[in-house]
PDB file of N, CA and C in Angstrom:
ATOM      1  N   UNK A   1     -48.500  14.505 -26.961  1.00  0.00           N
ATOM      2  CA  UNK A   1     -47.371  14.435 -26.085  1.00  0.00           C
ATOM      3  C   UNK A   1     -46.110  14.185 -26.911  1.00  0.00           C
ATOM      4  N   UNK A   2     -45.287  15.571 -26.669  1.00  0.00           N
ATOM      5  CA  UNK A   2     -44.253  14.740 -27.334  1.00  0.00           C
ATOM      6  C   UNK A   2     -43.125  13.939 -26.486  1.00  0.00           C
ATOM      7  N   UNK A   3     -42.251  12.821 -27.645  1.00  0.00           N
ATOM      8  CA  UNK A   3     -41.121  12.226 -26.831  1.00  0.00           C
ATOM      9  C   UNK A   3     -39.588  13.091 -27.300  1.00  0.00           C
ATOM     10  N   UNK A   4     -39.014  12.804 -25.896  1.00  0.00           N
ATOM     11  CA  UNK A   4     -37.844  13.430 -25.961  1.00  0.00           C
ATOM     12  C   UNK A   4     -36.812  12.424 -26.551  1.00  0.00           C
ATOM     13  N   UNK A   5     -36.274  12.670 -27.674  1.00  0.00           N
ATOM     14  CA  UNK A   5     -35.010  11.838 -28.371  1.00  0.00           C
ATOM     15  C   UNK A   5     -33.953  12.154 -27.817  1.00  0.00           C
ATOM     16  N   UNK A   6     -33.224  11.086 -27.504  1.00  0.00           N
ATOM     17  CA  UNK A   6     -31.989  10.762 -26.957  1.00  0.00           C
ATOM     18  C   UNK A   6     -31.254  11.247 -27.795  1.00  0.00           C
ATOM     19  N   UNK A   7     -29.941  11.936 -27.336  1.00  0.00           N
ATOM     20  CA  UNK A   7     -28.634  12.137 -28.203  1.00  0.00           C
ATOM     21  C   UNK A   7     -28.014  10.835 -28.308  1.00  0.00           C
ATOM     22  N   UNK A   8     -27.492  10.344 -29.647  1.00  0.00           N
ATOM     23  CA  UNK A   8     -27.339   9.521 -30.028  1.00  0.00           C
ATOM     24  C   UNK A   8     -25.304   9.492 -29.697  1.00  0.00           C
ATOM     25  N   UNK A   9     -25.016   8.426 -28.317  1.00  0.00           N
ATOM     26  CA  UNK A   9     -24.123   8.220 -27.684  1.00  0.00           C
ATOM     27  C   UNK A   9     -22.807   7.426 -28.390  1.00  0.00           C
ATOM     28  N   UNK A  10     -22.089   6.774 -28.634  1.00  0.00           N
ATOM     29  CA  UNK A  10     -20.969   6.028 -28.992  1.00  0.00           C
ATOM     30  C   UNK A  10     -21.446   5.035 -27.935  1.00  0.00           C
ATOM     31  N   UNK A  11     -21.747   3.616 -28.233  1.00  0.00           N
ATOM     32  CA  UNK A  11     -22.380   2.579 -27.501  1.00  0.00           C
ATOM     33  C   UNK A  11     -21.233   1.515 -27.650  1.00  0.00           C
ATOM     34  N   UNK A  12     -20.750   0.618 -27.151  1.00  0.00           N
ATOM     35  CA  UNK A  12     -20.331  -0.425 -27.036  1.00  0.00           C
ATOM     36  C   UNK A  12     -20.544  -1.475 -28.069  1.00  0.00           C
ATOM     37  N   UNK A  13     -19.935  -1.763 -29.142  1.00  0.00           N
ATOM     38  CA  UNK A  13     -20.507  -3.048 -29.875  1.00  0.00           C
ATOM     39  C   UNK A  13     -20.697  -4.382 -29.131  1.00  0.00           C
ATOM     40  N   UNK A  14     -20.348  -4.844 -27.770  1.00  0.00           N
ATOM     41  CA  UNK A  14     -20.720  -5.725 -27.259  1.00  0.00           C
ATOM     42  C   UNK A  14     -22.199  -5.719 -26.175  1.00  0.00           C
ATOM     43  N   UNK A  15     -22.949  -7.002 -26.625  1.00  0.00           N
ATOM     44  CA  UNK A  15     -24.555  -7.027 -26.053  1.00  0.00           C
ATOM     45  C   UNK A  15     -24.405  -7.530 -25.215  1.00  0.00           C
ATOM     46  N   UNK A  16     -25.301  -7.521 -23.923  1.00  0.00           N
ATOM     47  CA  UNK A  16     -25.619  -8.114 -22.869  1.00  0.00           C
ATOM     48  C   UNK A  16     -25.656  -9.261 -22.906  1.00  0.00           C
ATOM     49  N   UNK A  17     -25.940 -10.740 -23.811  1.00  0.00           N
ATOM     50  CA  UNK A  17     -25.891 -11.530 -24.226  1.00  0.00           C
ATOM     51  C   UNK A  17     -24.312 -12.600 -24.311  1.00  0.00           C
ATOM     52  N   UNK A  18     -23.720 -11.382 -25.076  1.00  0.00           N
ATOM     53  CA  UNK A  18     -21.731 -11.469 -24.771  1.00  0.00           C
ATOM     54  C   UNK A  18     -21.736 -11.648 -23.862  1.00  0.00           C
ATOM     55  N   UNK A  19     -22.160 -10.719 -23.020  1.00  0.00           N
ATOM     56  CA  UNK A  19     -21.182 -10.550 -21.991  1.00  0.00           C
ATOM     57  C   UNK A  19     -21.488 -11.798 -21.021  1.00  0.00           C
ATOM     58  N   UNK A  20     -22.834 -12.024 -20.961  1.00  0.00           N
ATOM     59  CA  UNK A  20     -23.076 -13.194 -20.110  1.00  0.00           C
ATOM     60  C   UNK A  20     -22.485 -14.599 -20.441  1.00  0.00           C
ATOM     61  N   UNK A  21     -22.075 -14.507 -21.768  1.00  0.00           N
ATOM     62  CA  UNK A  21     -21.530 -15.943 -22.622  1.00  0.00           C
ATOM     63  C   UNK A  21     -20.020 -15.934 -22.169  1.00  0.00           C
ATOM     64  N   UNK A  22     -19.384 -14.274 -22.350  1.00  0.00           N
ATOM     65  CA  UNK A  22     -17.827 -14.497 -21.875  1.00  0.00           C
ATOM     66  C   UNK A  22     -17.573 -14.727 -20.511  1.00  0.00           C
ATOM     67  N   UNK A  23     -18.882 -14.247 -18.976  1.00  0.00           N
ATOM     68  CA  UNK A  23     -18.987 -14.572 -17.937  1.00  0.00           C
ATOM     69  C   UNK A  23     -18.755 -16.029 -17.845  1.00  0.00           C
ATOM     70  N   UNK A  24     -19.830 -16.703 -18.394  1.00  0.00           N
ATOM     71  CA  UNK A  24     -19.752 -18.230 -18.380  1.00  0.00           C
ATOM     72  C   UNK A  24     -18.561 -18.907 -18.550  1.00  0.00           C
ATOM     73  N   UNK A  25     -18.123 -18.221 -19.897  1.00  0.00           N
ATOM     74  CA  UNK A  25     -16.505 -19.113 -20.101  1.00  0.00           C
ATOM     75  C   UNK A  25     -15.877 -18.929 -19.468  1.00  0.00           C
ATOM     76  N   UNK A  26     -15.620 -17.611 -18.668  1.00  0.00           N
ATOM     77  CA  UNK A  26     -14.748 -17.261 -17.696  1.00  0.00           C
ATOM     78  C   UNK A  26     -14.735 -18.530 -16.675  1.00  0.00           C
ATOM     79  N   UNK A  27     -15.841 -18.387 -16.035  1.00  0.00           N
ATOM     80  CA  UNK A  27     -16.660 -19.103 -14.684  1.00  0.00           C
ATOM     81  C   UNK A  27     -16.041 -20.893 -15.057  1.00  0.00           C
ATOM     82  N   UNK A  28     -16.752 -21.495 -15.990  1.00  0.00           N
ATOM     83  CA  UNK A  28     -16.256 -22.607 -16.671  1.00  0.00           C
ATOM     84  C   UNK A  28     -14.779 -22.461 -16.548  1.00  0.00           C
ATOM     85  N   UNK A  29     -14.183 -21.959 -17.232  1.00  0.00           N
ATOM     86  CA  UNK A  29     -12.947 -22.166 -16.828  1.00  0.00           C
ATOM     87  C   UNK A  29     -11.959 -22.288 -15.977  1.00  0.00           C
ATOM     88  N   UNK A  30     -12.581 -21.254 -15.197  1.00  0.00           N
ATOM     89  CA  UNK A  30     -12.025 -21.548 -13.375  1.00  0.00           C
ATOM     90  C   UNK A  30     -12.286 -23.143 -13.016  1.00  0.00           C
ATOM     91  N   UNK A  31     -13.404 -23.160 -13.158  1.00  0.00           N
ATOM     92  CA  UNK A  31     -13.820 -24.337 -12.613  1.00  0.00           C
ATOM     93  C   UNK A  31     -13.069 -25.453 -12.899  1.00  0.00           C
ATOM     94  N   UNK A  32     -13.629 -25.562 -14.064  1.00  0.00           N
ATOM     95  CA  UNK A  32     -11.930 -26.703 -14.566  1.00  0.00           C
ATOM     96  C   UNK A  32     -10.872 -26.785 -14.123  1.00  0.00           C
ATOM     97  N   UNK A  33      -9.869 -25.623 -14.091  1.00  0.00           N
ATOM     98  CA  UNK A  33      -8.949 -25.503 -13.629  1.00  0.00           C
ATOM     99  C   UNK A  33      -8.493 -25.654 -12.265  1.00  0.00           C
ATOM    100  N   UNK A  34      -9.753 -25.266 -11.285  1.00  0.00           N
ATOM    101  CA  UNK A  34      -9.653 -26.172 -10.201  1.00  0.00           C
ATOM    102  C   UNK A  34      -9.931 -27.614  -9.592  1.00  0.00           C
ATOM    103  N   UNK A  35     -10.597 -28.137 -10.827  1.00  0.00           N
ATOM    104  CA  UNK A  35     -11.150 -29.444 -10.922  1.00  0.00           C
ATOM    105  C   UNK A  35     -10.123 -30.483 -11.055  1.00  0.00           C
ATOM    106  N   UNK A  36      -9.099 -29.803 -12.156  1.00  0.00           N
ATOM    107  CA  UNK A  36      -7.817 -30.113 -12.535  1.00  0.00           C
ATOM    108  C   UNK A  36      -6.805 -29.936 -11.516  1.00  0.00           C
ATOM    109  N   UNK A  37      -6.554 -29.509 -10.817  1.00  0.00           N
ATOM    110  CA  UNK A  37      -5.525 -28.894  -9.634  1.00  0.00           C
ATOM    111  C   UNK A  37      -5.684 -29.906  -8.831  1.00  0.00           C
ATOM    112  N   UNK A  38      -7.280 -30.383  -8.402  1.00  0.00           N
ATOM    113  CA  UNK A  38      -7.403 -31.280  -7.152  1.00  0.00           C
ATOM    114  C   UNK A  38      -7.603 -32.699  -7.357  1.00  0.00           C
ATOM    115  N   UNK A  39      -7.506 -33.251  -8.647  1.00  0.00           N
ATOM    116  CA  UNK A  39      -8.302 -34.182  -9.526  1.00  0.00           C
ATOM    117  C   UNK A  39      -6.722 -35.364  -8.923  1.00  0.00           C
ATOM    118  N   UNK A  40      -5.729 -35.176  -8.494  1.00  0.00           N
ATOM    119  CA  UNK A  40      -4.562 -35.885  -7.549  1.00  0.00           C
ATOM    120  C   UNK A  40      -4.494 -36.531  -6.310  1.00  0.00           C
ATOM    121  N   UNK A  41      -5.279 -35.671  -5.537  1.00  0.00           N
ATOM    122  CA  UNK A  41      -5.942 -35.567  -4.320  1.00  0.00           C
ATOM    123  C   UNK A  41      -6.917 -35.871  -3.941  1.00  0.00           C
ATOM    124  N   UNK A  42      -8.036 -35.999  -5.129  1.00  0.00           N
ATOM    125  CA  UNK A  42      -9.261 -36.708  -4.887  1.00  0.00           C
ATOM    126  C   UNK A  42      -9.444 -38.132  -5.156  1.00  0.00           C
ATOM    127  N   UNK A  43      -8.110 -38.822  -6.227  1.00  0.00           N
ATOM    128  CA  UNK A  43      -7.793 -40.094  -6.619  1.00  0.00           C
ATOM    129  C   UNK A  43      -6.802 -40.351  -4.999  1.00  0.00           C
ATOM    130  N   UNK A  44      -6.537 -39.561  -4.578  1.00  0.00           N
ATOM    131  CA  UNK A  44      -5.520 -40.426  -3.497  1.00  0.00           C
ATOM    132  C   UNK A  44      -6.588 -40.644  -2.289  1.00  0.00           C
ATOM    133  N   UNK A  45      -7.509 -39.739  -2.168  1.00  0.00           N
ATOM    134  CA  UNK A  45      -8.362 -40.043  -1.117  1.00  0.00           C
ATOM    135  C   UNK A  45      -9.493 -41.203  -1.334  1.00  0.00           C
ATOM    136  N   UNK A  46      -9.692 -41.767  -2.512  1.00  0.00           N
ATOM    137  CA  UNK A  46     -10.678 -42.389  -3.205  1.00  0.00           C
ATOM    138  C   UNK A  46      -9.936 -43.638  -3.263  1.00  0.00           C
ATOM    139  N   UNK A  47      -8.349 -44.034  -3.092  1.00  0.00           N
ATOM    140  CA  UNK A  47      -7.492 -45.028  -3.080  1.00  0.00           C
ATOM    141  C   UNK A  47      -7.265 -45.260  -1.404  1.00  0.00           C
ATOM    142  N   UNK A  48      -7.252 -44.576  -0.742  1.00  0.00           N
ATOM    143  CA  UNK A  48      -7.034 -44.485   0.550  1.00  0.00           C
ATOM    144  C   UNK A  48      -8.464 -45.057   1.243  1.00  0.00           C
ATOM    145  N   UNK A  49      -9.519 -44.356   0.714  1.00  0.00           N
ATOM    146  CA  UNK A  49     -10.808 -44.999   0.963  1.00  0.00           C
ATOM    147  C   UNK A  49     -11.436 -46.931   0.516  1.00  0.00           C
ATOM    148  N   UNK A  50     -10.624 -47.071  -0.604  1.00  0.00           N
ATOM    149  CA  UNK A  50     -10.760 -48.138  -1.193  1.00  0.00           C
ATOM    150  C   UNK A  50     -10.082 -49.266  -0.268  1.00  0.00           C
ATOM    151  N   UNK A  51      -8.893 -48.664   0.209  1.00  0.00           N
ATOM    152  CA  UNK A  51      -7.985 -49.841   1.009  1.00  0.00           C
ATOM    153  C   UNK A  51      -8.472 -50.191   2.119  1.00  0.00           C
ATOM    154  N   UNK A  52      -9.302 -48.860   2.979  1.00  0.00           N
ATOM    155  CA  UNK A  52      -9.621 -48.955   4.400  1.00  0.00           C
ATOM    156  C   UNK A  52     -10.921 -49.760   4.282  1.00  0.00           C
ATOM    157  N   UNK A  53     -11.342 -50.171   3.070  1.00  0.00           N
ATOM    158  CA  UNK A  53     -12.944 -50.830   3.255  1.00  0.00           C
ATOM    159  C   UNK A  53     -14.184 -50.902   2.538  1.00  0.00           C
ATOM    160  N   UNK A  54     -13.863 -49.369   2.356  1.00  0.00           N
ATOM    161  CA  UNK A  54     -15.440 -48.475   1.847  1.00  0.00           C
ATOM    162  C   UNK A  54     -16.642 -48.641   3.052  1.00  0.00           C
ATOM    163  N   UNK A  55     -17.645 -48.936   2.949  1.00  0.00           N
ATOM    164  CA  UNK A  55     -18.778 -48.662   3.652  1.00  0.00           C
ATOM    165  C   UNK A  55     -18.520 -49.753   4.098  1.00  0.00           C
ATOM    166  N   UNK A  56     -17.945 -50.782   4.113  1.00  0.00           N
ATOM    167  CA  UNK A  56     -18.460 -52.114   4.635  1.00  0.00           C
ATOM    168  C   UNK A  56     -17.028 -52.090   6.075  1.00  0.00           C
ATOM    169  N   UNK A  57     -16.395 -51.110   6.163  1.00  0.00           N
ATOM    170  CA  UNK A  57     -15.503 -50.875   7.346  1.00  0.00           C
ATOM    171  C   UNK A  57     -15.969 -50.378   8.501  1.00  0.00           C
ATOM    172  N   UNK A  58     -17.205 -50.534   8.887  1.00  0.00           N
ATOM    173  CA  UNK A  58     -17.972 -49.710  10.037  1.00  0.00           C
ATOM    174  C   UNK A  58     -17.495 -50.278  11.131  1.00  0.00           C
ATOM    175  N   UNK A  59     -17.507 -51.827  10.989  1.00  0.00           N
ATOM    176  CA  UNK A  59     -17.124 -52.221  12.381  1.00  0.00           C
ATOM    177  C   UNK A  59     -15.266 -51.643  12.778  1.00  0.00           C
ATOM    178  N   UNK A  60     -14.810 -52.077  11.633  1.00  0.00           N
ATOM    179  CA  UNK A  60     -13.353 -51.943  11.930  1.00  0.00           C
ATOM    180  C   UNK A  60     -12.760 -50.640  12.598  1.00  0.00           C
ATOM    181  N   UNK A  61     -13.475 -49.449  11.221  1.00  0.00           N
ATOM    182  CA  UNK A  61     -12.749 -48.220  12.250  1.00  0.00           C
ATOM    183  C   UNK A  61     -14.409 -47.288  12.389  1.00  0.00           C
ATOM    184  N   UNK A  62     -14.195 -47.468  13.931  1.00  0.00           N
ATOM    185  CA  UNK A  62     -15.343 -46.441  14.412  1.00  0.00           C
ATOM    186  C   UNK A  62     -15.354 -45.099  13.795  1.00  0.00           C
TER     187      UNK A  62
END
């Protein structure tokens, strides 16, 4: 049986491997960056939470 050889194409020097690594950094980086954006807002709600009680405010506010 014979095999049929491929014509030999102009391929991409970047591997599947890249690409999943530059995905990641991409992805990572968003992330951060929104982590960073809200990281103001999550200290003011975490200060706001602190004043009203924490868990031990059940009776106070229903």
């Amino acid at each position: 049986m014979k095999r049929c050889k491929r014509a030999r194409t102009a391929r991409s020097a970047v591997s599947g491997r890249q690409v999943l690594l530059a995905q990641a950094v991409l992805v990572g980086g968003l992330a951060l960056t929104l982590f960073l954006k809200e990281l103001p807002g999550v200290v003011r709600e975490l200060r706001i939470y602190r004043m009203t009680g924490g868990l031990r405010a059940n009776r106070r506010y229903p």
